[in-house]
Protein backbone atom coordinates (compact mmCIF):
# COMPACT_ATOMS: atom_id res chain seq x y z
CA UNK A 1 97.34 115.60 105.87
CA UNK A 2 96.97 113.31 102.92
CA UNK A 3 94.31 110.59 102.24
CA UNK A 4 94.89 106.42 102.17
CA UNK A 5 93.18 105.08 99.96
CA UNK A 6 90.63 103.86 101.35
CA UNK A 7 90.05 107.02 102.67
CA UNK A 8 89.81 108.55 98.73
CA UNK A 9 87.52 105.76 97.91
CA UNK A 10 85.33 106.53 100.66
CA UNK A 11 85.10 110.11 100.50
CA UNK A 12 84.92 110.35 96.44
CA UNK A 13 81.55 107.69 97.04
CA UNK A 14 79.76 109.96 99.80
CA UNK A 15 80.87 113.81 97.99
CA UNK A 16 83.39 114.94 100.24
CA UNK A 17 87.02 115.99 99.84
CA UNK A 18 88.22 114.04 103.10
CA UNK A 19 86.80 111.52 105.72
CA UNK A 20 89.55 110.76 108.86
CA UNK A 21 89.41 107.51 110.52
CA UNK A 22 86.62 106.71 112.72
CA UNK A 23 83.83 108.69 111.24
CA UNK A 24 80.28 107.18 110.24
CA UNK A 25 79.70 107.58 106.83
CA UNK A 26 76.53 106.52 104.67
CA UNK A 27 77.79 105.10 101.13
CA UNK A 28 75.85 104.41 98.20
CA UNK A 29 76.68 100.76 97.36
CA UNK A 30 78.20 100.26 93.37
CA UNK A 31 77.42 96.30 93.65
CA UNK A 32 76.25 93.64 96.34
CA UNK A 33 77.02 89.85 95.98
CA UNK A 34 75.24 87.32 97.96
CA UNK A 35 75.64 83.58 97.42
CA UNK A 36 73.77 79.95 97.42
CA UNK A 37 74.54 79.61 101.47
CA UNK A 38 72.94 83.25 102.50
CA UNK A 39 70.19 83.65 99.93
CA UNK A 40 67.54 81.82 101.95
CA UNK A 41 68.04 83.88 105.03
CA UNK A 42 68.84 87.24 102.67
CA UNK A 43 65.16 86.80 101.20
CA UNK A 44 63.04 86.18 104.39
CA UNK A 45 65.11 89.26 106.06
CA UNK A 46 64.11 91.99 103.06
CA UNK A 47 60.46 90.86 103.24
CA UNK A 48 60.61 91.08 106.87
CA UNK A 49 61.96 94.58 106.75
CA UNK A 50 58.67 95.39 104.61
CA UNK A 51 60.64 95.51 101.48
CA UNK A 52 58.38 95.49 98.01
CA UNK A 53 61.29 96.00 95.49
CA UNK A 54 65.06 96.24 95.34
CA UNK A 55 67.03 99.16 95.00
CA UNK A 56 68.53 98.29 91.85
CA UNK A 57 68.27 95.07 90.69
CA UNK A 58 71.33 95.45 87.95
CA UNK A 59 73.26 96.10 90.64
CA UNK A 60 72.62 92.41 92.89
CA UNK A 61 74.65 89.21 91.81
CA UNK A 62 73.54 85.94 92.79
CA UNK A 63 75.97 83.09 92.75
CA UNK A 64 75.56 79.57 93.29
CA UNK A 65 78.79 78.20 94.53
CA UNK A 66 79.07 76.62 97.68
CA UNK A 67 76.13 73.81 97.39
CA UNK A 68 77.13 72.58 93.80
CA UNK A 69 77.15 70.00 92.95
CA UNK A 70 74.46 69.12 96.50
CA UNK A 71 76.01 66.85 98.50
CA UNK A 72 73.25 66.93 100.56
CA UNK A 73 69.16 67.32 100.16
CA UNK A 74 68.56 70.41 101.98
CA UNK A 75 70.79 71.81 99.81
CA UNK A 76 68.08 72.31 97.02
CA UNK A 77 65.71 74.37 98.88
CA UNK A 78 68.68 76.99 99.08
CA UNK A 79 68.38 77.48 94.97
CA UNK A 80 64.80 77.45 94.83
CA UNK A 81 64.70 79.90 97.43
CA UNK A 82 66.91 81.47 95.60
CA UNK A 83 65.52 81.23 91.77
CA UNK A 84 62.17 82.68 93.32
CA UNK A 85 63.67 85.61 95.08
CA UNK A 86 65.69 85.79 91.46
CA UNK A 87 62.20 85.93 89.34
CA UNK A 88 60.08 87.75 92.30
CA UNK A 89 62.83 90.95 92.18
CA UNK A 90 63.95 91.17 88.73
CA UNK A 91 67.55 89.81 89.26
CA UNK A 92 69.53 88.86 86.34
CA UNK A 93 72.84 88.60 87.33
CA UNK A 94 72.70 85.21 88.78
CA UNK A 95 75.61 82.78 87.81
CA UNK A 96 74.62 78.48 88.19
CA UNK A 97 77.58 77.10 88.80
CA UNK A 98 80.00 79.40 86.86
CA UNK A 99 82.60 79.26 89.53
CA UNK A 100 83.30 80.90 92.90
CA UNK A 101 81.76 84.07 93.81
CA UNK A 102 84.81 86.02 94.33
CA UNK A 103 86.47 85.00 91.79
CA UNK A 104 83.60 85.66 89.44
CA UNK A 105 83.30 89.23 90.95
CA UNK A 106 86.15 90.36 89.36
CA UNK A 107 86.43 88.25 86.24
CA UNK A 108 82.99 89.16 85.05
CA UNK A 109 83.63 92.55 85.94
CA UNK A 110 81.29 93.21 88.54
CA UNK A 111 83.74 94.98 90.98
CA UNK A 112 85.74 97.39 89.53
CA UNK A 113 88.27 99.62 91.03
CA UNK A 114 87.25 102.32 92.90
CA UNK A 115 83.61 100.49 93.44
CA UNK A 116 82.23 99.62 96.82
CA UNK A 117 81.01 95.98 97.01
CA UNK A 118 79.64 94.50 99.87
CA UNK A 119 78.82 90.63 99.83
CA UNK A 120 77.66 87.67 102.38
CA UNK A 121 81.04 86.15 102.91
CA UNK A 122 83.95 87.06 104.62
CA UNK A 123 86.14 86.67 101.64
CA UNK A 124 84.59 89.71 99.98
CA UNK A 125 87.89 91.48 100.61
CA UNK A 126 89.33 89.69 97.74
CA UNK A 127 88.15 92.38 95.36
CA UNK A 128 90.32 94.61 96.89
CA UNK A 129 93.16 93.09 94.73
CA UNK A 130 91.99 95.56 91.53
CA UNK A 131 91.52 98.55 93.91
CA UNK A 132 87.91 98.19 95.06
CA UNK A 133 86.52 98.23 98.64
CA UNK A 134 84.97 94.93 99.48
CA UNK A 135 83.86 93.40 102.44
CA UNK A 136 82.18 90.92 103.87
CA UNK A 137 78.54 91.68 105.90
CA UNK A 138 75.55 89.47 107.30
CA UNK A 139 72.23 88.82 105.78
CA UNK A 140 70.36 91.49 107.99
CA UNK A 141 73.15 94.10 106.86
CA UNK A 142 72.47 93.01 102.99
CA UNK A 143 68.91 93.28 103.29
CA UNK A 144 68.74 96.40 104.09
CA UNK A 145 71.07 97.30 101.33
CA UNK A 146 68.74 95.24 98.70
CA UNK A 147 66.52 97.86 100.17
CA UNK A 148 68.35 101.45 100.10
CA UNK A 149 70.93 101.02 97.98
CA UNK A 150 72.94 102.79 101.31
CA UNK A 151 75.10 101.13 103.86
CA UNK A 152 76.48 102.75 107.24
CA UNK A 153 79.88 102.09 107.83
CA UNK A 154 83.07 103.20 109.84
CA UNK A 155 85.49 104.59 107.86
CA UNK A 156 88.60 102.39 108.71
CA UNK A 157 92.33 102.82 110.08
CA UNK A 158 94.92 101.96 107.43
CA UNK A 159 98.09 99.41 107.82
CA UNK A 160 100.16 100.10 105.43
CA UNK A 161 102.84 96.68 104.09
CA UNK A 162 105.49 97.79 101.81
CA UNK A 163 107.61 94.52 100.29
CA UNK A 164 110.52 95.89 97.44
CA UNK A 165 112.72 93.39 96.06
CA UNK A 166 112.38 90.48 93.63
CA UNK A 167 110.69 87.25 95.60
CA UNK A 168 112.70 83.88 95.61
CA UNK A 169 112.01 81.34 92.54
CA UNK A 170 110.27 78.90 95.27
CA UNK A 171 107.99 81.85 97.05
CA UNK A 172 105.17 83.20 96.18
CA UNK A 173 102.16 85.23 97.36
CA UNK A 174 100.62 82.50 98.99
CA UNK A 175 103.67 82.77 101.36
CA UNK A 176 103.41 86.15 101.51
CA UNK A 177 100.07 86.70 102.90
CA UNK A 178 100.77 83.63 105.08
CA UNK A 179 103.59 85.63 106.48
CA UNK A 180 102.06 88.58 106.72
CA UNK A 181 99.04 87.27 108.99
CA UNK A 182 102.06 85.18 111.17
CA UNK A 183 103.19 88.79 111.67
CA UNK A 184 99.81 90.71 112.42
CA UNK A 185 98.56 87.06 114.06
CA UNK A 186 94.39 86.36 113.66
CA UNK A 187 92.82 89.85 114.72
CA UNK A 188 95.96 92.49 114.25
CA UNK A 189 94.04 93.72 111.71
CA UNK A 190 90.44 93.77 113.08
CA UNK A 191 88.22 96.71 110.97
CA UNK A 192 91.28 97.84 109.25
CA UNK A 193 92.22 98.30 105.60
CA UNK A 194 95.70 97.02 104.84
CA UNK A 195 96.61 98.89 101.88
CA UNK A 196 99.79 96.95 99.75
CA UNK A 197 102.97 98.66 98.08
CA UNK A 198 106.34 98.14 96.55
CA UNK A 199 108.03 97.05 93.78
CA UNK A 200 107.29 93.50 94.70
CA UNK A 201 103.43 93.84 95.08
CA UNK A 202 103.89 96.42 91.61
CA UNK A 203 105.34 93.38 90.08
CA UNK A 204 102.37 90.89 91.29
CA UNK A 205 99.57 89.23 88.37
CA UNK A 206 96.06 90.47 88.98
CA UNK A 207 96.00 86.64 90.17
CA UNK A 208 99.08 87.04 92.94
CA UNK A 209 97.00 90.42 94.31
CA UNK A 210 93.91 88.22 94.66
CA UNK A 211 95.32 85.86 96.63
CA UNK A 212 96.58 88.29 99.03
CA UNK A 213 93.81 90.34 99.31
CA UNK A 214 91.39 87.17 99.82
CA UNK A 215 93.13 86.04 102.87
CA UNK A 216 93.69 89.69 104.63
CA UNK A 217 90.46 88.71 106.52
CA UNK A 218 92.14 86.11 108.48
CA UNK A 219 93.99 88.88 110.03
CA UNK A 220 90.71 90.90 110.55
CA UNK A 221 91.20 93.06 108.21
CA UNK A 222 87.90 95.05 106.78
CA UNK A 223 89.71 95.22 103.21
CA UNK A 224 92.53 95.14 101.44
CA UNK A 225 93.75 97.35 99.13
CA UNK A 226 96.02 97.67 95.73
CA UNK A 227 96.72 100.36 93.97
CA UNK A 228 95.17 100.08 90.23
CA UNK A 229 97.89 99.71 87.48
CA UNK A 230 97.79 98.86 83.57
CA UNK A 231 97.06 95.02 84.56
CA UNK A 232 94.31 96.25 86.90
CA UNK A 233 93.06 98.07 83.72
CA UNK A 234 93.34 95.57 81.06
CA UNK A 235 91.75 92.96 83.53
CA UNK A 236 88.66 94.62 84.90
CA UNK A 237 88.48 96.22 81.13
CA UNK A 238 88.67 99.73 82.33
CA UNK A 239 91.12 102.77 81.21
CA UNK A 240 94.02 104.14 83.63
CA UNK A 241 93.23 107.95 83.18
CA UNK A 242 89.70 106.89 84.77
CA UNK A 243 91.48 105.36 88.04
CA UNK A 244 94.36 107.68 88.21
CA UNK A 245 93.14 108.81 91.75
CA UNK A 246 93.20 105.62 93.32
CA UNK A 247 96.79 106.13 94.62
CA UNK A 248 97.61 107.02 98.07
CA UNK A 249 99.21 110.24 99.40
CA UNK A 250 102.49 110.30 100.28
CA UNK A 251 101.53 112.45 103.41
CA UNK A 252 98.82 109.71 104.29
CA UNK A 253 98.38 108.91 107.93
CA UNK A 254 98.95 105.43 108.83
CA UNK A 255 98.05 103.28 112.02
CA UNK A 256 101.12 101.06 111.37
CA UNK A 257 103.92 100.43 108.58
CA UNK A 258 105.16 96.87 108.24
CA UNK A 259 108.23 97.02 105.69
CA UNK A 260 109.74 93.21 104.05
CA UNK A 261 112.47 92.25 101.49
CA UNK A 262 111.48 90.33 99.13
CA UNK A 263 114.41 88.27 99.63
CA UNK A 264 114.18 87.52 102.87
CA UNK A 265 110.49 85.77 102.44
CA UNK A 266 110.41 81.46 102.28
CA UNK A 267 107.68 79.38 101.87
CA UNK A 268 105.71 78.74 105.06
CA UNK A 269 102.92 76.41 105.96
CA UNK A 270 99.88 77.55 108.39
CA UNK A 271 99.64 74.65 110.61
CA UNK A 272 96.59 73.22 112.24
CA UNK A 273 94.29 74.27 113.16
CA UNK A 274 94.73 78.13 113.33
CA UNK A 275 95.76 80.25 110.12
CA UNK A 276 97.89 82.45 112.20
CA UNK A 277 100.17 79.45 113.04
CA UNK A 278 102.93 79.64 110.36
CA UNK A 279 105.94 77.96 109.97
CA UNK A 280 108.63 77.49 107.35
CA UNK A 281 107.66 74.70 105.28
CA UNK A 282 111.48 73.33 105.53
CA UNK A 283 111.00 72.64 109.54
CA UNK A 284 107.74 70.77 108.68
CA UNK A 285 109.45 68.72 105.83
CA UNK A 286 108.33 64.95 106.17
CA UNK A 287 104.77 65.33 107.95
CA UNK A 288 103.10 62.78 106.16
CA UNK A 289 100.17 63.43 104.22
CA UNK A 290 97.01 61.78 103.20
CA UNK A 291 95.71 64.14 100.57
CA UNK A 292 96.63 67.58 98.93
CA UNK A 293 93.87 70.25 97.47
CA UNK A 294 94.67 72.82 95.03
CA UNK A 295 91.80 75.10 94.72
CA UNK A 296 89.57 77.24 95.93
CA UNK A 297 88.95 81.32 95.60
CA UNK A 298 92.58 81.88 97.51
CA UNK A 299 94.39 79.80 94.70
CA UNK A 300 92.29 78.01 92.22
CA UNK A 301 93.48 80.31 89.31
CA UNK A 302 95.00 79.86 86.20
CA UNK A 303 98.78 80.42 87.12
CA UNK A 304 98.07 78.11 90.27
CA UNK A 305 97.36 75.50 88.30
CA UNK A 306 99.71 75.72 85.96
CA UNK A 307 102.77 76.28 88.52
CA UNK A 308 101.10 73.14 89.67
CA UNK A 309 101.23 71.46 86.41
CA UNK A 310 104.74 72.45 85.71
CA UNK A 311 106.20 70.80 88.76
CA UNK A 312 103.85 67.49 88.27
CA UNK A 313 104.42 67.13 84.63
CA UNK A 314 105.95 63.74 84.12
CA UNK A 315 105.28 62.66 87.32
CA UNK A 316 102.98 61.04 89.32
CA UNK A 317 101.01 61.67 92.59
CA UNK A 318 101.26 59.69 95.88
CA UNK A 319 98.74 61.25 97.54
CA UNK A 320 94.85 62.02 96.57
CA UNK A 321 94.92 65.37 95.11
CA UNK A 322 92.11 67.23 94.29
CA UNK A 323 92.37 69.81 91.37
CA UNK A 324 89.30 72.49 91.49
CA UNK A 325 89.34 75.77 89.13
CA UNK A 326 88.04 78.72 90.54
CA UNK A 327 86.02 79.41 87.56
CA UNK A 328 84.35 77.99 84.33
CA UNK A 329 86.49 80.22 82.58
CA UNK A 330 89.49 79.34 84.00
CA UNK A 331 88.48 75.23 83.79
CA UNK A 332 88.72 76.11 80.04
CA UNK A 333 91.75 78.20 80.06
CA UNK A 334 93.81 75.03 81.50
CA UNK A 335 92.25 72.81 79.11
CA UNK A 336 93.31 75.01 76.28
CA UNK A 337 97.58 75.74 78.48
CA UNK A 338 97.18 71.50 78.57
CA UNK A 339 97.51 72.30 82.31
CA UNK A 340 94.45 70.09 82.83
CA UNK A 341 96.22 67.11 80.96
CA UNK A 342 99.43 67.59 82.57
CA UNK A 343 97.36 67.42 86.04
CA UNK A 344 95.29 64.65 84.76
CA UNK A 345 98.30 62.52 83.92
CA UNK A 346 99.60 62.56 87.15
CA UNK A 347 96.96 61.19 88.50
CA UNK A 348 95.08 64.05 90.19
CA UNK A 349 91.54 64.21 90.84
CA UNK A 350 89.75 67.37 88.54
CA UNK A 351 86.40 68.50 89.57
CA UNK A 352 83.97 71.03 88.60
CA UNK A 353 84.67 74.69 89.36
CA UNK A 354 83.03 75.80 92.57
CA UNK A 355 83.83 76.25 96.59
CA UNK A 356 84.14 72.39 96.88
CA UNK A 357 86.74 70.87 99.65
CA UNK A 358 87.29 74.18 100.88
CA UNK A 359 84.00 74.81 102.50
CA UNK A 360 83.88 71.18 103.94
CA UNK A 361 80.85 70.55 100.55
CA UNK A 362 81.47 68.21 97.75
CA UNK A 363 84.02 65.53 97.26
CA UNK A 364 87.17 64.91 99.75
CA UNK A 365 85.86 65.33 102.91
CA UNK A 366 88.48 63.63 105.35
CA UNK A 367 88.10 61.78 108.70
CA UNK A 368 89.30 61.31 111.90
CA UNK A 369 93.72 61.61 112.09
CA UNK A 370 94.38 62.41 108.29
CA UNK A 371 96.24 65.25 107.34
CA UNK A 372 95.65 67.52 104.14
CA UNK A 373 97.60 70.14 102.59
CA UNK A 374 95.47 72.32 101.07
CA UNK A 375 95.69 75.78 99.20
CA UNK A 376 92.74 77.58 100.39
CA UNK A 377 92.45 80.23 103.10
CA UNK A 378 91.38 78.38 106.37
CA UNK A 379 92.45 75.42 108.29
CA UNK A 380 90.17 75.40 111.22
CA UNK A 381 89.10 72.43 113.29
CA UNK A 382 86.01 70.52 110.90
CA UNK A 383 86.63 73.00 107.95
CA UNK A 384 87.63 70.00 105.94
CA UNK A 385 86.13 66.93 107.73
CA UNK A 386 86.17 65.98 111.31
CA UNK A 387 87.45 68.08 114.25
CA UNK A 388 89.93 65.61 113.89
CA UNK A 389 91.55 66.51 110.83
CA UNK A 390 95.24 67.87 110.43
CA UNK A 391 94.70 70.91 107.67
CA UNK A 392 98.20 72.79 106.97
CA UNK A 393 97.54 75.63 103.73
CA UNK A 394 100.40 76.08 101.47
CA UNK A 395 101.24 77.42 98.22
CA UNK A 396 100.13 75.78 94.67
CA UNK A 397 104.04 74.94 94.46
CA UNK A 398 103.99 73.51 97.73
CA UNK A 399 100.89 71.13 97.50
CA UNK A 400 102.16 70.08 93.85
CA UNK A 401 105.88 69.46 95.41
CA UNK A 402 104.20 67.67 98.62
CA UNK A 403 101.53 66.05 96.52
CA UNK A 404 104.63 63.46 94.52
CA UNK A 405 106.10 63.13 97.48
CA UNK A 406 102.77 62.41 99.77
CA UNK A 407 104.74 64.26 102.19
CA UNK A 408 105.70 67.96 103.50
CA UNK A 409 108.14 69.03 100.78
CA UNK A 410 110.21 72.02 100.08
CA UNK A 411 109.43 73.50 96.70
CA UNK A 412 112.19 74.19 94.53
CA UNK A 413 110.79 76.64 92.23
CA UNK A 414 106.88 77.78 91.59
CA UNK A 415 107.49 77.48 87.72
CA UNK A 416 105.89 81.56 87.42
């Protein structure tokens, strides 16, 4: 019987020529990621443990990302907490408002495919998008890594999606993971790897992958997995021949096979206040709106913006709308596409790169009966505001469309 591959990824780390679902393994950990929220508890847990050094201080990124700008005062004992666990240890991978964590991860290169990469945050499993294992663990868990180096895991059951076919001009793969978790519904995924394939996923940006694999938590899964191609290569700066077993085997064993046409796919909307409630967005066209978000480490990338920027260009918002890059990097990309102007023009609201609205932190918090249309991954009750908030997640082309109309609107096209 052949291997997934998160099965090959998994066995090649511990020195073995197979692992089956279900087994405890020990891997060695390639890179760890812990962020502004976790660091606090992450440092009094190590020393607790009777911890005197880290395992490999190269190997530790420390981002600050949810708390910038502070919006409130306890806020700055999390970064000097932080900058003295930073000096104490040696660390000096540690990024001050550079963007989000996971989309820093694999823009600076720190996850690379075939890597294992744990981090304190749930959306770890967006690495999985250039063929690395990433998950999400708790500051006890990542203490004891800062310690050993090792982690103990289970080595997970595989889903396997398969999507062939060329998507409609108006879909994209915000809709697809959207659908995808509709399908498997919140936990239909709990500790397993969904593993993506077909010519549509083949034909998927580095960017499109991330999305998906960023939101496979919200259907439980432990990872999510692509297959490395030439794109994977040229973005994590890496050569093919070096990743050319990262494939699966055609005689792999799978828990499940979910198989889509491309063409049959629409937009959709999750609705509040779960993310497994999807529906088309043309039965929700006309829900009034009070603001839209485009952002975030689900779709606060370049080509979001700019398929946001195409359909606004010339036009102007009736809603708030809050613009927020997903990285430094990618703030200046925009500026340099004149995606920022375009956005600008129209009257959106830009802010510096970082978790922001999504997270419930700086600027845009709403209140009690407003609704939001947002692009990030969750939509639960206070995520964005009060319990009392409406929060429906869409596509970039769907908050841009909605955002001129300050209503629920179809998009016609996502501009890619």
């Amino acid at each position: 019987m052949g291997l997934t591959l998160i099965e090959k990824i998994i066995a090649k780390n511990i020195g073995v020529a197979s692992v089956k679902p279900g087994q405890i393994v020990t891997v060695g950990v390639d890179r760890v990621m812990i962020h502004d929220i976790f660091i606090p508890f992450v440092a009094e847990k190590f020393e607790e443990m009777g911890f005197t050094k880290i395992w490999d201080p190269d190997k530790v990124v420390l981002i600050y990302d949810h708390l910038v700008p502070t919006s409130a005062v306890e806020d700055v004992r999390h970064f000097k907490i932080g900058d003295a666990f930073a000096s104490k240890y040696g660390l000096s991978h540690v990024h001050r408002s550079d963007g989000i964590c996971h989309q820093l991860m694999t823009e600076a290169g720190y996850a690379k495919p075939g890597n294992i990469v744990f981090g304190t945050d749930s959306h770890t499993t967006t690495y999985g998008c250039v063929g690395c294992f990433s998950s999400g663990i708790g500051y006890t868990e990542m203490a004891s890594i800062l310690g050993t180096g090792e982690l103990w895991i289970r080595v997970p059951e595989t889903i396997k999606v398969v999507i062939d076919g060329q998507l409609p001009a108006n879909v994209s793969a915000k809709d697809v993971i959207l659908t995808l978790i509709g399908d498997l519904r919140a936990d239909g995924a709990t500790y397993k790897v969904i593993e993506m394939s077909g010519s549509t996923v083949d034909a998927m940006s580095v960017a499109s992958r991330m999305t998906i694999s960023n939101m496979a938590i919200e259907a439980g899964a432990k990872a999510c997995l692509f297959r490395p191609d030439q794109k994977t290569c040229d973005y994590s700066h890496v050569d093919l021949q070096d990743v050319d077993w990262l494939y699966a085997d055609e005689d792999a064993d799978y828990d499940e096979v979910m198989i889509y046409n491309a063409e049959d796919l629409e937009p959709v909307c999750a609705c509040p206040s779960q993310v497994d409630n999807i529906h088309p967005v043309a039965e929700l066209e006309g829900t009034e709106l009070d603001q839209v978000f485009i952002g975030s480490c689900t779709n606060g990338r370049l080509e979001d913006l700019e398929v946001a920027a195409a359909i606004l260009k010339g036009k102007k918002v009736a809603v708030k709308t809050i613009i927020t890059p997903a990285s430094r990097k990618i703030y200046l990309d925009a500026i340099k596409s004149g995606a920022i102007a375009t956005l600008a023009e129209a009257g959106c609201i830009i802010t510096h790169p970082g978790c922001g609205l999504c997270c419930g932190r700086a600027g845009g918090i709403l209140s009690d009966g407003e609704k939001v249309l947002a692009t990030n991954n969750r939509n639960f009750l206070g995520r964005m505001g009060t319990s009392k908030v409406g929060i429906y997640l869409g596509s970039p082309a769907t908050a841009a469309t909605s955002a001129i109309e300050g209503r629920i609107t179809l998009p016609l096209l996502c501009c890619r």
